[in-house]
N, C-alpha and C. Protein backbone atom coordinates (compact mmCIF):
# COMPACT_ATOMS: atom_id res chain seq x y z
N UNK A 1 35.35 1.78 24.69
CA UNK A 1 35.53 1.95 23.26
C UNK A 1 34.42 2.85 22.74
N UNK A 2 34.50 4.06 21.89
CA UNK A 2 33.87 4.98 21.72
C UNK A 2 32.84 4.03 20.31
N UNK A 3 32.15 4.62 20.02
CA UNK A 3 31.03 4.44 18.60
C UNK A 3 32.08 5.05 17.73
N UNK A 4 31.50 3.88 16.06
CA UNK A 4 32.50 4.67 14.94
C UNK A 4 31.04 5.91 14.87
N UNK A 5 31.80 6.61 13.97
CA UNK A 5 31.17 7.99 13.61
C UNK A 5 29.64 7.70 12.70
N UNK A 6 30.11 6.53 11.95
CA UNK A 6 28.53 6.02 11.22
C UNK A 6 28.09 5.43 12.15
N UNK A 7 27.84 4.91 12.87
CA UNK A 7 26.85 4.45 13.71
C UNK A 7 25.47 5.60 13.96
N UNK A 8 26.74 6.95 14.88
CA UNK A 8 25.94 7.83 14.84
C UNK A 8 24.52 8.33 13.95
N UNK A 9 25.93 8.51 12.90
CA UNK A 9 25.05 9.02 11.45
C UNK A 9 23.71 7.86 11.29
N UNK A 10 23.84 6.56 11.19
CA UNK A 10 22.57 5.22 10.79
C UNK A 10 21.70 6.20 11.71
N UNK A 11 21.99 5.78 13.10
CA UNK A 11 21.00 5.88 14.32
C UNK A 11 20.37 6.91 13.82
N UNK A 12 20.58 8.36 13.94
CA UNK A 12 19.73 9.48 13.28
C UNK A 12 18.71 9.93 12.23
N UNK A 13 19.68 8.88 11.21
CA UNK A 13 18.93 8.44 9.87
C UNK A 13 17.61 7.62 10.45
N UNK A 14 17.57 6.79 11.15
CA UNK A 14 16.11 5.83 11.36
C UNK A 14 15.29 6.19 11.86
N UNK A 15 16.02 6.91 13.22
CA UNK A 15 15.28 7.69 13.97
C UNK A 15 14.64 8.26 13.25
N UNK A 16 14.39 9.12 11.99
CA UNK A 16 13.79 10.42 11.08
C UNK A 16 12.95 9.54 10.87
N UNK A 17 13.37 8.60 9.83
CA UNK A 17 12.67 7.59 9.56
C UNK A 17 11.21 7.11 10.29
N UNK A 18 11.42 6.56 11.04
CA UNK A 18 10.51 6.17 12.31
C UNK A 18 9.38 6.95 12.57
N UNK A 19 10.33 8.64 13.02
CA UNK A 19 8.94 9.62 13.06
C UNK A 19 8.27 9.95 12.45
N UNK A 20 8.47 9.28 10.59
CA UNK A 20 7.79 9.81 9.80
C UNK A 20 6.94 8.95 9.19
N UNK A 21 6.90 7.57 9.34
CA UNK A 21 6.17 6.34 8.88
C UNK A 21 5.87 5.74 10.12
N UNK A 22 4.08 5.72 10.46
CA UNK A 22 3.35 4.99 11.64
C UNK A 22 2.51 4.30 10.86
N UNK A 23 1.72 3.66 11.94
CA UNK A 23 0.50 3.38 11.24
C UNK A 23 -0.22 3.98 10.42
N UNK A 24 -0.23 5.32 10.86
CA UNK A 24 -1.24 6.00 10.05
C UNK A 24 -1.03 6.70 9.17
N UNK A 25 0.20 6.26 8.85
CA UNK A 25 0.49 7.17 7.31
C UNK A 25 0.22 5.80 6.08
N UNK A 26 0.22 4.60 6.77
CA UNK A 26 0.01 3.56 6.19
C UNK A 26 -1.76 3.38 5.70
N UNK A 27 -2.20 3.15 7.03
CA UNK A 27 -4.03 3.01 7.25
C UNK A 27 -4.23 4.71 7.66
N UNK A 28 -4.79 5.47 6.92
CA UNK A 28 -4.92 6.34 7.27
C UNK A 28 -6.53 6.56 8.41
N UNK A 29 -6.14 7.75 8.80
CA UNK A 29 -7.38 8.02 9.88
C UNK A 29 -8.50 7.99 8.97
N UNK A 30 -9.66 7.64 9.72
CA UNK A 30 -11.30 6.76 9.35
C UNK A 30 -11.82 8.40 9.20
N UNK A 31 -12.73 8.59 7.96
CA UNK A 31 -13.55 9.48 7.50
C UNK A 31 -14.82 9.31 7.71
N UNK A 32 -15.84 9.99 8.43
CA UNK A 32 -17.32 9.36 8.48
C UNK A 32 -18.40 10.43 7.57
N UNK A 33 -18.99 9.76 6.94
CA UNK A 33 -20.17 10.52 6.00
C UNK A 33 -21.04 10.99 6.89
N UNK A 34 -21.77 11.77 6.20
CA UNK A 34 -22.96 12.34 6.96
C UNK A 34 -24.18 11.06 7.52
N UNK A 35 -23.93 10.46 6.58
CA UNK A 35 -25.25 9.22 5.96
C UNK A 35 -24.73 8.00 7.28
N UNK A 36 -23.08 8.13 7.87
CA UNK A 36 -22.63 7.50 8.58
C UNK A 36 -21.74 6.48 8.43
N UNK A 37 -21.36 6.13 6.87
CA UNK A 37 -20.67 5.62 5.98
C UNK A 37 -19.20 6.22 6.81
N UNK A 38 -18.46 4.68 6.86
CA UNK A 38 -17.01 5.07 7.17
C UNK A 38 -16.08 5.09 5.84
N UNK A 39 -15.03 6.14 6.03
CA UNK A 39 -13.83 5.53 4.98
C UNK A 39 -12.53 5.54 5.24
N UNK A 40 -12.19 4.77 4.77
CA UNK A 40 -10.41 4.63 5.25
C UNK A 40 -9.87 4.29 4.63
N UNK A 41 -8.49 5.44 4.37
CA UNK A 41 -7.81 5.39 2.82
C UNK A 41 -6.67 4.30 3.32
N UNK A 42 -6.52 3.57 2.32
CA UNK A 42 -5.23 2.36 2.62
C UNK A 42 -4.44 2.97 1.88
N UNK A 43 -2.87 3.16 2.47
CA UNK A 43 -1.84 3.81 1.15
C UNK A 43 -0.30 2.25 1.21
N UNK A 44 0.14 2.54 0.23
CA UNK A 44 1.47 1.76 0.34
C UNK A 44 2.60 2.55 0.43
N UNK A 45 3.56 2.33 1.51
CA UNK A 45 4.85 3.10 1.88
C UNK A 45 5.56 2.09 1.56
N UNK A 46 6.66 2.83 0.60
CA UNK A 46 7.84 2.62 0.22
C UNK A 46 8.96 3.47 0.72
N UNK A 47 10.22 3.07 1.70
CA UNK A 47 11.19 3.82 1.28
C UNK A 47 12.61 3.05 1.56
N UNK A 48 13.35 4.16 0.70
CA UNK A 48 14.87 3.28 0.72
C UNK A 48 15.87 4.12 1.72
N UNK A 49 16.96 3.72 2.15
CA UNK A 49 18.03 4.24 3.11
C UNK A 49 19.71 3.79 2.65
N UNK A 50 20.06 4.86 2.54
CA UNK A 50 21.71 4.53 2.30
C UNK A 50 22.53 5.23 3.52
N UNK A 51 23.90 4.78 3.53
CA UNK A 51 24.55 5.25 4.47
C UNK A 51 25.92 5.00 4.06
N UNK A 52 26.75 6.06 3.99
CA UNK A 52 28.08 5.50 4.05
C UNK A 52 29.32 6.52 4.61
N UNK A 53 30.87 6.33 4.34
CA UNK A 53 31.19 7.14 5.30
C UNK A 53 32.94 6.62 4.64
N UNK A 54 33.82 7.04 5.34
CA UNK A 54 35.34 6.93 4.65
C UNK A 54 36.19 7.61 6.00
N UNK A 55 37.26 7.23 6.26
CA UNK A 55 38.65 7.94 6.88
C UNK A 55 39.39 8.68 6.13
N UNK A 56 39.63 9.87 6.40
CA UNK A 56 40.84 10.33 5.54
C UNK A 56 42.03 10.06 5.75
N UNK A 57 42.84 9.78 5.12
CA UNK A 57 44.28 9.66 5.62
C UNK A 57 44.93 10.95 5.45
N UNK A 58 45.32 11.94 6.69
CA UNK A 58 46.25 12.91 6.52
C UNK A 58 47.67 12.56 6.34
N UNK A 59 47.97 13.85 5.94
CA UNK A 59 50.05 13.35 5.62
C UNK A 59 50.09 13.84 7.34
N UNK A 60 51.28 12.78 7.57
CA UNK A 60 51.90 13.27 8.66
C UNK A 60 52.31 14.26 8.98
N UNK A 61 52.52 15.16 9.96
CA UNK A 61 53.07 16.58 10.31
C UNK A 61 54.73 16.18 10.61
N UNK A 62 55.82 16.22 10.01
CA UNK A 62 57.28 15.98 10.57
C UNK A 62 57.78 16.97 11.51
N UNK A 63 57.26 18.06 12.09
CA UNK A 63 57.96 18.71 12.54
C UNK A 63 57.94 18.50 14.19
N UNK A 64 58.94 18.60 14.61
CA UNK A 64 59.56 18.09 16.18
C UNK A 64 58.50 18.88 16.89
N UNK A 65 58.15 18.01 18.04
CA UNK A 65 57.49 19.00 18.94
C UNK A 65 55.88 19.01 19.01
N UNK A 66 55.41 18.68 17.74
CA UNK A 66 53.54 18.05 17.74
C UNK A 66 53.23 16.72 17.43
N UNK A 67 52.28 16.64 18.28
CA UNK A 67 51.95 15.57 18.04
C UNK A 67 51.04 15.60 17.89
N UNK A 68 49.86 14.90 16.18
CA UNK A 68 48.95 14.49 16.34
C UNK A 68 47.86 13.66 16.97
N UNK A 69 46.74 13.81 16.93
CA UNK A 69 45.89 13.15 18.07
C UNK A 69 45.64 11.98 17.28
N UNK A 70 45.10 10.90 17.86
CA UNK A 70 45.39 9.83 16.69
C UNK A 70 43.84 9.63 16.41
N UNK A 71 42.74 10.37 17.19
CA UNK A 71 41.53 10.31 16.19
C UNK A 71 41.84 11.83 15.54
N UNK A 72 42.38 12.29 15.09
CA UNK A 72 42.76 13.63 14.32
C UNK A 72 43.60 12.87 12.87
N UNK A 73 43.80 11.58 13.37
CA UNK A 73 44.91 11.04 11.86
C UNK A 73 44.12 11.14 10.84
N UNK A 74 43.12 10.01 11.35
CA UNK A 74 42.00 9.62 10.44
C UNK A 74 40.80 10.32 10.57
N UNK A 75 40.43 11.85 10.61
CA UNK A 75 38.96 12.07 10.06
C UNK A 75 38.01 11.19 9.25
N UNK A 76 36.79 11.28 10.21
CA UNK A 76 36.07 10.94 9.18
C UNK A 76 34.92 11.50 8.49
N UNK A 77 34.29 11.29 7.58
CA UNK A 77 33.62 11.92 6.69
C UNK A 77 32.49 10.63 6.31
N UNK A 78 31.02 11.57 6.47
CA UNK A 78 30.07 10.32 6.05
C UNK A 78 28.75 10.88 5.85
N UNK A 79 28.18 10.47 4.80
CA UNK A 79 26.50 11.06 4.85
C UNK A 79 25.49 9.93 4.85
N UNK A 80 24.61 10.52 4.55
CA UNK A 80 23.26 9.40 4.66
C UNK A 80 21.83 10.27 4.16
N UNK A 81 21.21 9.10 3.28
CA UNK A 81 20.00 10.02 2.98
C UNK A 81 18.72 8.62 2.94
N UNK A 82 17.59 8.78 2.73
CA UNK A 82 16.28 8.39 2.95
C UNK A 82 15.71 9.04 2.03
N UNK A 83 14.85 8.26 1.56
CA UNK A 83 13.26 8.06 0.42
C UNK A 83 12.15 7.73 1.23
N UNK A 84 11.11 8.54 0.78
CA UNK A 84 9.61 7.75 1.55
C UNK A 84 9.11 8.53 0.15
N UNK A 85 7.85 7.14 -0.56
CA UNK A 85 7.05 7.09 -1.30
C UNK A 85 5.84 6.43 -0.64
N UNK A 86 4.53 7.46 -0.31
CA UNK A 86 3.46 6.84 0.03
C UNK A 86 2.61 7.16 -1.68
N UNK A 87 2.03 6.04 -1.57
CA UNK A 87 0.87 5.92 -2.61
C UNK A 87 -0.49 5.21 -2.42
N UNK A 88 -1.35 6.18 -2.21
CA UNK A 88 -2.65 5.97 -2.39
C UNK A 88 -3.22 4.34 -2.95
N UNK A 89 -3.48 3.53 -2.14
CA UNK A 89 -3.90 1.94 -2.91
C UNK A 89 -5.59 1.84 -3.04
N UNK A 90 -6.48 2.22 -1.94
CA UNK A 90 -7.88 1.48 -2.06
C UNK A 90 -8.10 2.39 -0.70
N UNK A 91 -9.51 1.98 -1.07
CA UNK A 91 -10.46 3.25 0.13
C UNK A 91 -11.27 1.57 0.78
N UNK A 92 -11.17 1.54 1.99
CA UNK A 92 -12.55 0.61 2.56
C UNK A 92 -13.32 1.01 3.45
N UNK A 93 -14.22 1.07 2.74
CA UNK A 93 -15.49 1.38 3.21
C UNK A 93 -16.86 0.38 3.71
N UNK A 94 -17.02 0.95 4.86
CA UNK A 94 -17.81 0.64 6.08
C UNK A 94 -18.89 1.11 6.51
N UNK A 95 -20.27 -0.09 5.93
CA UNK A 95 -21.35 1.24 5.85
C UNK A 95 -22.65 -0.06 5.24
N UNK A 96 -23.83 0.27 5.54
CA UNK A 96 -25.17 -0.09 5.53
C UNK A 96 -24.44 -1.87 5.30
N UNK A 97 -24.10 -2.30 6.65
CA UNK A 97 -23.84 -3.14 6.81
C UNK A 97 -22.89 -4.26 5.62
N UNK A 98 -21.87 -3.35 5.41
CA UNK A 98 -21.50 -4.33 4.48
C UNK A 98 -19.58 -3.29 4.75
N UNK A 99 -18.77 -4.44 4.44
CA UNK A 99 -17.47 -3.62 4.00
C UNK A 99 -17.16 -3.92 2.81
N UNK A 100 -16.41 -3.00 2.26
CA UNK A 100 -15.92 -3.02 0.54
C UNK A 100 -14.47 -2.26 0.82
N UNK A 101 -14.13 -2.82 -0.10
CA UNK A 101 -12.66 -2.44 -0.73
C UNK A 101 -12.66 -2.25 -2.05
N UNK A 102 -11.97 -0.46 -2.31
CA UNK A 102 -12.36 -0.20 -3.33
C UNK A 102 -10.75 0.51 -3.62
N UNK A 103 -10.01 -0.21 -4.62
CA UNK A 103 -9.06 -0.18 -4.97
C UNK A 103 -8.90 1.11 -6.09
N UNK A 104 -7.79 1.44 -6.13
CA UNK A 104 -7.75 3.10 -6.81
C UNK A 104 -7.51 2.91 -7.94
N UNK A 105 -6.47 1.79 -8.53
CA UNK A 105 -5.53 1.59 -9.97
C UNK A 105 -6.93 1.42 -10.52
N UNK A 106 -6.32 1.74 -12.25
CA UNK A 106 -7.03 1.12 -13.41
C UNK A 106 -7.41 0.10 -13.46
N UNK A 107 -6.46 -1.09 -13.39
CA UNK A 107 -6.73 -2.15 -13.41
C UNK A 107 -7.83 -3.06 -12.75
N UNK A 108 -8.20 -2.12 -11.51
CA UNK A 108 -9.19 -2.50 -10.28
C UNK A 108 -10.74 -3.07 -11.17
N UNK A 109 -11.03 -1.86 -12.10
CA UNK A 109 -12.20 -1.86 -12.57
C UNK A 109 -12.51 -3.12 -13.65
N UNK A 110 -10.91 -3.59 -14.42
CA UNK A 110 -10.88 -4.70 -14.77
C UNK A 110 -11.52 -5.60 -14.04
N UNK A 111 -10.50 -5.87 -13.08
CA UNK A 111 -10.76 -7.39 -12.07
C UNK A 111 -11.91 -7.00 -11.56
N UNK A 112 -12.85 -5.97 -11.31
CA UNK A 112 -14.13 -5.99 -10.86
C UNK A 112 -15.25 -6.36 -11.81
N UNK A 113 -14.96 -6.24 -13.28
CA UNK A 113 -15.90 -6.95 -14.29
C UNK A 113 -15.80 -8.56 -14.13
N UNK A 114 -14.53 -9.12 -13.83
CA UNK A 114 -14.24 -10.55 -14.29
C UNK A 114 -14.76 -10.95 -12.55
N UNK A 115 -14.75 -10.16 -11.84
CA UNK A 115 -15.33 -11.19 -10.55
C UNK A 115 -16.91 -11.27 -11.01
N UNK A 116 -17.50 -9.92 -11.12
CA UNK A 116 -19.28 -10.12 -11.35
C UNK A 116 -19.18 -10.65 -12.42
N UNK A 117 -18.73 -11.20 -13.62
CA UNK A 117 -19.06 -11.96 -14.63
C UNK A 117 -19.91 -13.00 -14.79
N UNK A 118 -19.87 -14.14 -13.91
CA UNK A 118 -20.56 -15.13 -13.27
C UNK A 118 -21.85 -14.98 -12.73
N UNK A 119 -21.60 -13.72 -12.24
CA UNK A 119 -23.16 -12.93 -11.62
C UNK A 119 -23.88 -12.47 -12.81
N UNK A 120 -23.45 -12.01 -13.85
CA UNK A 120 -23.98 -11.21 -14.47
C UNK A 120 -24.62 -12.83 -15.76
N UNK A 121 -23.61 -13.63 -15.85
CA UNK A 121 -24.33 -14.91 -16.59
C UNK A 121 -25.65 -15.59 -16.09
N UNK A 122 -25.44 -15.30 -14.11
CA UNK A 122 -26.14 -16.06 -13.86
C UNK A 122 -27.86 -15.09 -13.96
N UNK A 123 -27.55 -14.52 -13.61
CA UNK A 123 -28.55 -13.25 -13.62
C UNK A 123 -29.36 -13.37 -15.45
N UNK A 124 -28.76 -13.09 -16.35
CA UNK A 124 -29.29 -13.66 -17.62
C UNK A 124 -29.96 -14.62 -17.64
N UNK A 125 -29.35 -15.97 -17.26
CA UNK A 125 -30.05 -17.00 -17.61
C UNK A 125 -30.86 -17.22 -16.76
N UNK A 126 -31.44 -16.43 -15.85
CA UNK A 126 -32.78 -16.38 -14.64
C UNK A 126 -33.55 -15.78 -15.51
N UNK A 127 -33.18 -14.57 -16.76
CA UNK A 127 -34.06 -13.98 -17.20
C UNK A 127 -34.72 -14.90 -18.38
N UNK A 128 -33.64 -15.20 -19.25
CA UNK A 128 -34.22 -16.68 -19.84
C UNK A 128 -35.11 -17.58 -19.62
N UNK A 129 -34.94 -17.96 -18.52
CA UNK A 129 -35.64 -18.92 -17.84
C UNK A 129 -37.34 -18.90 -17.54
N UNK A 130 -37.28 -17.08 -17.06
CA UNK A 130 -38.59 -16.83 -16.47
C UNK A 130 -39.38 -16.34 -17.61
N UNK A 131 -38.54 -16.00 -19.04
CA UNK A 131 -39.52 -16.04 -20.05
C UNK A 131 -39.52 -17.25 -20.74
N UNK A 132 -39.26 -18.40 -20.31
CA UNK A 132 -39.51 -19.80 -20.96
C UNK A 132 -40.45 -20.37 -20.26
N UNK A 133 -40.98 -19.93 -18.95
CA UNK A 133 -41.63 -21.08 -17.99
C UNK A 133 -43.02 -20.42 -18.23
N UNK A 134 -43.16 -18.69 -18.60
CA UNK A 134 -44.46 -17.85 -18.49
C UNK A 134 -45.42 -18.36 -19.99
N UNK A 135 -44.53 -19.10 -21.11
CA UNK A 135 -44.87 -19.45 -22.20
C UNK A 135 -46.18 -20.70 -22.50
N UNK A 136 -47.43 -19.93 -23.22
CA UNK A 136 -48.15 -21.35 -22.99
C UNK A 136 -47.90 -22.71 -23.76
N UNK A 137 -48.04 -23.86 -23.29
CA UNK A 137 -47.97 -24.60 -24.63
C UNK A 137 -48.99 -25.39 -24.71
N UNK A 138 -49.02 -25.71 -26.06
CA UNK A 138 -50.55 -26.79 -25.90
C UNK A 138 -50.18 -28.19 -26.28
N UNK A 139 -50.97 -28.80 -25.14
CA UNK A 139 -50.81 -30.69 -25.37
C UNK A 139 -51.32 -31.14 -26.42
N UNK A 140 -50.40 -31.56 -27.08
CA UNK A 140 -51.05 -32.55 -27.89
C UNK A 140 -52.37 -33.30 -27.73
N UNK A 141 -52.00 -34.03 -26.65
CA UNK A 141 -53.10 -35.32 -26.61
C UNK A 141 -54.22 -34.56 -25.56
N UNK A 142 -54.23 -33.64 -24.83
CA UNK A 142 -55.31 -32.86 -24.61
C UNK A 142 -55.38 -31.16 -25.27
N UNK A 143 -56.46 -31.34 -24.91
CA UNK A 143 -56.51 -29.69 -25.58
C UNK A 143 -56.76 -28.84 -24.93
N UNK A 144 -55.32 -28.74 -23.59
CA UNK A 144 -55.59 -28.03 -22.66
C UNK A 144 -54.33 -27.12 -23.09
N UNK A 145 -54.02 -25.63 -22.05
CA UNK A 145 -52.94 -25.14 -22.42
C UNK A 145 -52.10 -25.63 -21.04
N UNK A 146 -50.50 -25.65 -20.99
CA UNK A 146 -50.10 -26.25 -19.89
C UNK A 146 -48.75 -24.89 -19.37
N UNK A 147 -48.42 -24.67 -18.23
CA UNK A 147 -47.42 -23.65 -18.08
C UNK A 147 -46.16 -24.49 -18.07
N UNK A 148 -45.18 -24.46 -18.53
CA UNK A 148 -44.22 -25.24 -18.73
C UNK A 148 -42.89 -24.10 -17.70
């Protein structure tokens, strides 16, 4: 039993597909700084695939003497097409012992205030602190000064 005619057509379609989305169109290849700093662009691939296809029905030929082929009745007819959307997401970087992920959107710089937020409270109230403790005070009941 032969393949219908879309089969063909899918198979070809993926195949393209395939050769054109690897790993490394995903994680792209590692960039190194002079300083020795690595980077590596992370992207997001998107794509979509359709496929479709139809028989024609010819009119019969009446005249004595031919005969149609009976894959000649039904031609068929079929296309197929593919989308690829890569988009740029975050760079991570690898370097004076530390990795980071450094995300590209707007929004990134948001969620990077509200994570150090906590840091940045706690960090204040150290500064608070170390000008409350450097303060002299004097005892009452002696008349000494005391570091509090």
């Amino acid at each position: 039993m032969s393949d219908h005619p879309i089969d063909a057509l899918m198979k070809t379609t993926m195949e393209s597909l395939k050769d054109m989305i690897d790993v490394n169109t995903i994680v792209g290849d590692a960039v190194e700084t002079p300083d020795g700093t690595i980077i590596i662009p992370i992207s997001r691939v998107t794509f979509g695939f359709a496929a479709g296809g139809g028989e024609i029905n010819l009119p019969k030929n009446d005249k004595k003497g031919t005969e149609q082929d009976s894959s000649q009745s039904m031609p068929f007819a079929g296309g197929s097409g593919a989308g690829v959307s890569v988009q740029p997401v975050a760079f991570m970087v690898v370097g004076q012992g530390q990795i980071r992920l450094l995300p590209v959107t707007q929004s990134a710089m948001l969620e990077r205030i509200i994570d150090l937020t906590p840091k940045l409270i706690e960090e204040i109230q150290n500064l608070f602190n170390k000008g409350k403790s450097t303060k002299k005070v004097q005892n009452p009941t002696m008349n000494n000064n005391a570091d509090i």
